[in-house]
N, C-alpha and C. Protein backbone atom coordinates (compact mmCIF):
# COMPACT_ATOMS: atom_id res chain seq x y z
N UNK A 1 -60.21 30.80 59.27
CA UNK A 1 -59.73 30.06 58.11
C UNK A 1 -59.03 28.78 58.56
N UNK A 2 -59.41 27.81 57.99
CA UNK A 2 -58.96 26.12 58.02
C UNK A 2 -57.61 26.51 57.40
N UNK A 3 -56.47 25.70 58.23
CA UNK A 3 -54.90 25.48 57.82
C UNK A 3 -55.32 24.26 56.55
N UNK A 4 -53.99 24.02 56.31
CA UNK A 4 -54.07 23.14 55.00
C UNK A 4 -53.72 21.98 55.85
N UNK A 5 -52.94 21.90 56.86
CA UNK A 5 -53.20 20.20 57.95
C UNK A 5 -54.64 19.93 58.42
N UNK A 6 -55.18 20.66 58.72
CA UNK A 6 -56.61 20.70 59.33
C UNK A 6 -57.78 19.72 58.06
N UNK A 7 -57.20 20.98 57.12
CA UNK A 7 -58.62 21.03 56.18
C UNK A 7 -58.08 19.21 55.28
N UNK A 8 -56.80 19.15 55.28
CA UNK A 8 -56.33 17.39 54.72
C UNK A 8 -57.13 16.91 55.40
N UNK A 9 -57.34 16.73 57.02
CA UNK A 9 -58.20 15.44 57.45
C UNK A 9 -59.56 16.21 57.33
N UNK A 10 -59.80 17.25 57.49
CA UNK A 10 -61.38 17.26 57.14
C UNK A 10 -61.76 16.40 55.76
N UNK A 11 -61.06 16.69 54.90
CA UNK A 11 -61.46 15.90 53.53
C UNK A 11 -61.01 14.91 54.09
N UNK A 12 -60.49 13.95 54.55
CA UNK A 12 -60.55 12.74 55.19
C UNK A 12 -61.93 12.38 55.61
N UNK A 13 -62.04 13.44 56.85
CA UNK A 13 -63.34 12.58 57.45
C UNK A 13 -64.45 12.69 56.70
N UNK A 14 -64.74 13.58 55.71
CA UNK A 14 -65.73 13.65 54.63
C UNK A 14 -65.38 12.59 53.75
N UNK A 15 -64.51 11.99 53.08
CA UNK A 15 -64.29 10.82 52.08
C UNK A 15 -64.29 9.75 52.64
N UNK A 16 -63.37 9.55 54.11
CA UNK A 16 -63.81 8.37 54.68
C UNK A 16 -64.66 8.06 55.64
N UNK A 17 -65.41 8.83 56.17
CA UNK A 17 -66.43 8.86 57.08
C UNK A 17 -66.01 8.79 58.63
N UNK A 18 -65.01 9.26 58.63
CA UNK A 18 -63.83 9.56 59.88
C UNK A 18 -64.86 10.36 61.36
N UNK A 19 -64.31 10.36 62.68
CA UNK A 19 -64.40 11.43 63.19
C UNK A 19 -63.25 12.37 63.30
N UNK A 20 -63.23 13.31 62.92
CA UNK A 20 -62.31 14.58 63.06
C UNK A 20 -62.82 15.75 63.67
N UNK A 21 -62.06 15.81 64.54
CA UNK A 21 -62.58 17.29 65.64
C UNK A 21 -61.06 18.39 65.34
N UNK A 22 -61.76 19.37 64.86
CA UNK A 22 -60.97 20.42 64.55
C UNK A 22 -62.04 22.22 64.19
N UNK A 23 -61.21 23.24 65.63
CA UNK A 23 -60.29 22.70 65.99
C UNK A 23 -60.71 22.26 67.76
N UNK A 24 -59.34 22.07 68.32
CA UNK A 24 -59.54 21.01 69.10
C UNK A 24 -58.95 21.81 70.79
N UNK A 25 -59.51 21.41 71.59
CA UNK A 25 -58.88 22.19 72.83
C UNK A 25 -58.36 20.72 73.69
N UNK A 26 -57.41 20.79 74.34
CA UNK A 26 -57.59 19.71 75.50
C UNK A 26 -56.82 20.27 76.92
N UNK A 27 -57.13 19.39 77.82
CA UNK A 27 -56.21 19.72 79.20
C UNK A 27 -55.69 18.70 79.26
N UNK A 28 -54.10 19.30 79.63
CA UNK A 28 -53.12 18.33 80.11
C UNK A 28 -53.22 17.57 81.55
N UNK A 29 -52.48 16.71 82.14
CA UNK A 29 -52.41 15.59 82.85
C UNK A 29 -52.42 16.38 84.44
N UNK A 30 -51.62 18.20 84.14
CA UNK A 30 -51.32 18.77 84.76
C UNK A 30 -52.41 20.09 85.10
N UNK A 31 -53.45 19.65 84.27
CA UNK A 31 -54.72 20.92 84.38
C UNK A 31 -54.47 22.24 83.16
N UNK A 32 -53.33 22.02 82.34
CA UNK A 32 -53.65 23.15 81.77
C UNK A 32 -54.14 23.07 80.43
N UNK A 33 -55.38 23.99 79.99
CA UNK A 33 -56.09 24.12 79.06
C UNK A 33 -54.98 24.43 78.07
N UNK A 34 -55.44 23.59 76.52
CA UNK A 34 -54.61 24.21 75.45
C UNK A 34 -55.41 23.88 74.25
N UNK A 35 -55.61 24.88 73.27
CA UNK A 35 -56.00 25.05 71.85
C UNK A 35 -55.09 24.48 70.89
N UNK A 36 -55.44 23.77 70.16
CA UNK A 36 -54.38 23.35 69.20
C UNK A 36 -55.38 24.10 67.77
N UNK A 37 -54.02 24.01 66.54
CA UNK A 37 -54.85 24.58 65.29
C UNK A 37 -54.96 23.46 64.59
N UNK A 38 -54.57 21.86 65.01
CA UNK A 38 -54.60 20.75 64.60
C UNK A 38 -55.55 20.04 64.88
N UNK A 39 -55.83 18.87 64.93
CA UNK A 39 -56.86 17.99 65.02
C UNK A 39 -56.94 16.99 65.81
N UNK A 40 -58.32 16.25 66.44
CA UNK A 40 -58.29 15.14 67.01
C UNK A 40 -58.88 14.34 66.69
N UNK A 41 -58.49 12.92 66.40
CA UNK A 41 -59.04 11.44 65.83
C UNK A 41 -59.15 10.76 66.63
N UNK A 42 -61.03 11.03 67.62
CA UNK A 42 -60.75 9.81 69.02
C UNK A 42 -60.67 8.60 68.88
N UNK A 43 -60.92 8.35 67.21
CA UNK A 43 -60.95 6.71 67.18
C UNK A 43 -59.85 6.00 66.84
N UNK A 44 -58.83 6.48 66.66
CA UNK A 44 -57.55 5.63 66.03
C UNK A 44 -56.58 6.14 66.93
N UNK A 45 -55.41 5.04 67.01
CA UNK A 45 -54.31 5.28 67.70
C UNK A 45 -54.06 4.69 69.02
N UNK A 46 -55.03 5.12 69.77
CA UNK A 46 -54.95 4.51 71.64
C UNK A 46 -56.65 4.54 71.84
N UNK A 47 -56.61 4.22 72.98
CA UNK A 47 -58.08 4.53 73.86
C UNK A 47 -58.40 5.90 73.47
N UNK A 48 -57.12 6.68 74.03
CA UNK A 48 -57.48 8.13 74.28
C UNK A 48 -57.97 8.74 73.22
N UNK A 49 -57.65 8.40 71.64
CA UNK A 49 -57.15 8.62 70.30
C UNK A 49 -56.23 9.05 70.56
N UNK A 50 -55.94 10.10 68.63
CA UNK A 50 -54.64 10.39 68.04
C UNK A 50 -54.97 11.92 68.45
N UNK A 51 -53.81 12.85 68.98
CA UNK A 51 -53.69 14.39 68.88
C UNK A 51 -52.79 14.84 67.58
N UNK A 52 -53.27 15.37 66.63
CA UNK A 52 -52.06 15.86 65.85
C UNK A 52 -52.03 17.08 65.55
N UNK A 53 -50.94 17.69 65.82
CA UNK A 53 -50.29 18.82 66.56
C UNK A 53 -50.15 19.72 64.90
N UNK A 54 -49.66 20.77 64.95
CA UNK A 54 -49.92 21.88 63.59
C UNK A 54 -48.28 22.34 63.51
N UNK A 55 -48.27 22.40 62.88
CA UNK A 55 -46.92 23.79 62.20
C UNK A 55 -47.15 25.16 62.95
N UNK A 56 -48.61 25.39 62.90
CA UNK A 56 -49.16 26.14 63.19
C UNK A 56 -49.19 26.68 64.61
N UNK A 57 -49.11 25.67 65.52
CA UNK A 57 -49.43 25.97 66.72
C UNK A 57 -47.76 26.13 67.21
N UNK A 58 -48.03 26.75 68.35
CA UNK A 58 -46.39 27.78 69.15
C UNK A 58 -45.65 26.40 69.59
N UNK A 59 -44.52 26.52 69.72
CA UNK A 59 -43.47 25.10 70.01
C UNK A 59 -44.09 24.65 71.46
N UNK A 60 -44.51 25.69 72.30
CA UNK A 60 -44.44 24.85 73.42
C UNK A 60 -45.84 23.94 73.75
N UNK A 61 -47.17 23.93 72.63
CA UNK A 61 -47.98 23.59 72.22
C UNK A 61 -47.74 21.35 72.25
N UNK A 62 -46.30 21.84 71.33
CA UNK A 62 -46.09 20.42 71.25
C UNK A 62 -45.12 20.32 72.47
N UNK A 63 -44.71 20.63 73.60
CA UNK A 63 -44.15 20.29 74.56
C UNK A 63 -44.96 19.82 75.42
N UNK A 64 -46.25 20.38 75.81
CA UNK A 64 -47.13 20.10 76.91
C UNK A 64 -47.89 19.40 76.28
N UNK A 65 -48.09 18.71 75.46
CA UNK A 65 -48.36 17.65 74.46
C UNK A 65 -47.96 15.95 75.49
N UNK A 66 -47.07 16.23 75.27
CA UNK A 66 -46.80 14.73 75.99
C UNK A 66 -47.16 14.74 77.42
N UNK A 67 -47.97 15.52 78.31
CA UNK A 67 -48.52 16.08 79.28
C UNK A 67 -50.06 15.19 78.95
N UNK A 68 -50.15 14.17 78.39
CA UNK A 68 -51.42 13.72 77.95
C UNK A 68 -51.10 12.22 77.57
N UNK A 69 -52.33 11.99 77.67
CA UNK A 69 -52.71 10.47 77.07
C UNK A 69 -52.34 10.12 75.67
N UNK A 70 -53.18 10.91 74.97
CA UNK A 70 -53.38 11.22 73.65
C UNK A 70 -51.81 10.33 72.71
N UNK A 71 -52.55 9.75 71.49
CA UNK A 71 -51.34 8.98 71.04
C UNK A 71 -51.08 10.28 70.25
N UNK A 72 -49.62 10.80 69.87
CA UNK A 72 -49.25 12.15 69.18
C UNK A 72 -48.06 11.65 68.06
N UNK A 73 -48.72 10.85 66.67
CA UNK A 73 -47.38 11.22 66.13
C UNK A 73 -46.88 11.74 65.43
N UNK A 74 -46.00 12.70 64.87
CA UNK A 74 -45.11 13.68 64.38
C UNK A 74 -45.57 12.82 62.70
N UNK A 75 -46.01 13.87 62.10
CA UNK A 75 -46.22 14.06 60.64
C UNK A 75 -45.81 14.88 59.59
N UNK A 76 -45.22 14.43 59.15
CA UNK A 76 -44.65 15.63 57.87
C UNK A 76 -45.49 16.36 57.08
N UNK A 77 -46.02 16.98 57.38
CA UNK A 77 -46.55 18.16 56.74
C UNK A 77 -46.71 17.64 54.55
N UNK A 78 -45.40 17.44 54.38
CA UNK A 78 -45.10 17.37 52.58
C UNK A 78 -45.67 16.36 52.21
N UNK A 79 -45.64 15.45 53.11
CA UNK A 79 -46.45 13.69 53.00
C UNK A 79 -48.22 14.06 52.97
N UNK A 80 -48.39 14.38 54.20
CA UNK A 80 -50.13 14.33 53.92
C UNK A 80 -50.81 15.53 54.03
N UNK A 81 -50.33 16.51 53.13
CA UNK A 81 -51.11 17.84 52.92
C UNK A 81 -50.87 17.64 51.06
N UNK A 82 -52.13 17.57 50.57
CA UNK A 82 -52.81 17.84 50.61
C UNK A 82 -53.30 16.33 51.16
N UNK A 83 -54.80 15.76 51.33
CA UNK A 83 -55.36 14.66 51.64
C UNK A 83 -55.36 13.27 50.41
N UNK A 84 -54.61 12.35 50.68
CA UNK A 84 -54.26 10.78 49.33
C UNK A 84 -55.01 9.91 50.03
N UNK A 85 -56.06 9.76 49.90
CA UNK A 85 -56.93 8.64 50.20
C UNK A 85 -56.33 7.17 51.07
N UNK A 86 -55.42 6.76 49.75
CA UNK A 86 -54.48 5.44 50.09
C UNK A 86 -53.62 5.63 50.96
N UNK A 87 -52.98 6.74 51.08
CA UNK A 87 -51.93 7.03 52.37
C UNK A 87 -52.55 7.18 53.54
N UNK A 88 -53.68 7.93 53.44
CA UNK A 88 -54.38 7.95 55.26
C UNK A 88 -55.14 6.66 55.35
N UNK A 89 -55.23 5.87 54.54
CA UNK A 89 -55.77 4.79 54.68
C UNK A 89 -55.24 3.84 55.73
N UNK A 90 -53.59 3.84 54.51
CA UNK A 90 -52.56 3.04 55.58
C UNK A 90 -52.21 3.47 56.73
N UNK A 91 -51.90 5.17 56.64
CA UNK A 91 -51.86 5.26 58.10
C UNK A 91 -52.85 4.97 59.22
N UNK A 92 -53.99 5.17 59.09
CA UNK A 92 -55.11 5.38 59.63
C UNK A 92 -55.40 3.28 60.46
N UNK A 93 -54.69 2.77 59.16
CA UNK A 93 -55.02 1.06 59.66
C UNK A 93 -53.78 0.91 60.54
N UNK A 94 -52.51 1.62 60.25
CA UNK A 94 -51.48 1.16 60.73
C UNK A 94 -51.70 1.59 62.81
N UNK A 95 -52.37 2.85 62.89
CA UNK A 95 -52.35 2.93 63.75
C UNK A 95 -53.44 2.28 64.48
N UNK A 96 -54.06 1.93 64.11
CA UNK A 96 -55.05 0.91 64.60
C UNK A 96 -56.76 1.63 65.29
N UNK A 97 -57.62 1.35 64.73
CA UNK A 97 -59.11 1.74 65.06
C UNK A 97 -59.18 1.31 66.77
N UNK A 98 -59.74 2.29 67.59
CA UNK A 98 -59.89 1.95 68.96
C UNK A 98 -61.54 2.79 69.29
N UNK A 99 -62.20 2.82 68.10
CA UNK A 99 -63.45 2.71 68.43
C UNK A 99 -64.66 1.96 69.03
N UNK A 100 -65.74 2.03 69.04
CA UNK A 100 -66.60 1.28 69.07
C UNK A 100 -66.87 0.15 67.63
N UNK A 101 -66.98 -0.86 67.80
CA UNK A 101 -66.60 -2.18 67.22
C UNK A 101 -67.48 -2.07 66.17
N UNK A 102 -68.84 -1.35 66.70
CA UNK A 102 -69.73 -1.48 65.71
C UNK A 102 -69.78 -0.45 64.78
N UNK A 103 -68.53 0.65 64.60
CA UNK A 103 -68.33 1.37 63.84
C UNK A 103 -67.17 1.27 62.87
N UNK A 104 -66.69 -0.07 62.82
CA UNK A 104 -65.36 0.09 62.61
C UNK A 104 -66.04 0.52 60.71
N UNK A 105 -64.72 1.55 60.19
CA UNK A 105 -65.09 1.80 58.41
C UNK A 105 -65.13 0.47 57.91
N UNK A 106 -65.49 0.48 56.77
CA UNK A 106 -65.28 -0.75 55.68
C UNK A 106 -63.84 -0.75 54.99
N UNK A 107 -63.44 0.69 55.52
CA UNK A 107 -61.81 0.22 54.75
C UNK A 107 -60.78 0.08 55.24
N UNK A 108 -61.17 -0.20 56.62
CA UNK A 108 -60.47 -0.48 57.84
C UNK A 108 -59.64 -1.78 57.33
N UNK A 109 -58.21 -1.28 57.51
CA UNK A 109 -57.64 -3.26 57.18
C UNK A 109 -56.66 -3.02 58.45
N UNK A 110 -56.89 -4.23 59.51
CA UNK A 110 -56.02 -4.34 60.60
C UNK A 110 -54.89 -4.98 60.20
N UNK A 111 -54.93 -5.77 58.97
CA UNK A 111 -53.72 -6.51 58.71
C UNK A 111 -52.87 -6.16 57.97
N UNK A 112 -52.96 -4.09 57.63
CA UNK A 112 -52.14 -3.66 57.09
C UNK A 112 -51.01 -3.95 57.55
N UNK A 113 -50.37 -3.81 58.20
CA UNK A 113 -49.11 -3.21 58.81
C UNK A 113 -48.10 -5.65 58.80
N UNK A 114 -49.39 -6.25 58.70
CA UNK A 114 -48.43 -7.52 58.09
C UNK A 114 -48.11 -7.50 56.57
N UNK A 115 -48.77 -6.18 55.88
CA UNK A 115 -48.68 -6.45 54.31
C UNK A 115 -47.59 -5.74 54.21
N UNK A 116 -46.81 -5.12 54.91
CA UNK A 116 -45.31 -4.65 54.63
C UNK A 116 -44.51 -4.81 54.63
C-alpha cells in the first residue's frame, strides 16, 4: 500500500508528467544500502536530484540521508499531502529542473522564485 506522501507525488507525476520513483532504494557515500517509503525526483533539485524522505521511514533513515548527494529537503507533511497542483508547481520551479534540456515541462517557470 502507497503512503499518502508517496501517492501526493505520484499524482504529481501523473498530472504533471514528472519522473517519480517510488519506492526508492539508494546507497550512501559510505556503501550502505537503504529503502526509503518516500520518493525520488532525479530531475529537480541538484544533478543528483531531490530524495524525499517519509514520516514513514525509521529516524535513522533520515540520518544516513545526508550520507549522499541527493538534494533532501524537509517537507511538511500538512502542506503537500494531499497533491495542489500550484504548490508543487512552485516548489518544483523553485528548486530548479536539472534534467535533460530537452525535457524541460511546459510549466516549468525558472523565474519563479524572482516572482516573490
Amino acid at each position: 500500500m502507497t503512503n499518502p506522501m508517496a501517492q501526493a507525488w505520484l499524482d504529481a507525476r501523473d498530472d504533471l508528467g514528472i519522473r517519480v520513483i517510488h519506492p526508492f532504494a539508494f546507497v550512501t557515500k559510505s556503501g550502505r544500502e537503504v529503502q526509503t517509503s518516500g520518493v525520488y525526483l532525479p530531475d529537480f533539485g541538484c544533478s543528483a536530484g531531490t530524495l524525499l524522505l517519509c514520516r514513514f521511514d525509521p529516524e535513522w533513515v533520515d540520518d544516513v540521508s545526508d550520507d549522499t548527494d541527493y538534494f533532501s529537503p524537509g517537507l511538511n507533511p500538512n502542506t503537500y499531502e494531499p497533491y495542489h497542483r500550484e504548490l508543487y508547481i512552485q516548489t518544483l520551479s523553485d528548486w530548479g529542473w536539472h534534467g535533460s534540456e530537452d525535457e524541460v515541462p511546459l510549466w516549468y517557470d525558472p523565474a519563479w522564485r524572482e516572482k516573490v
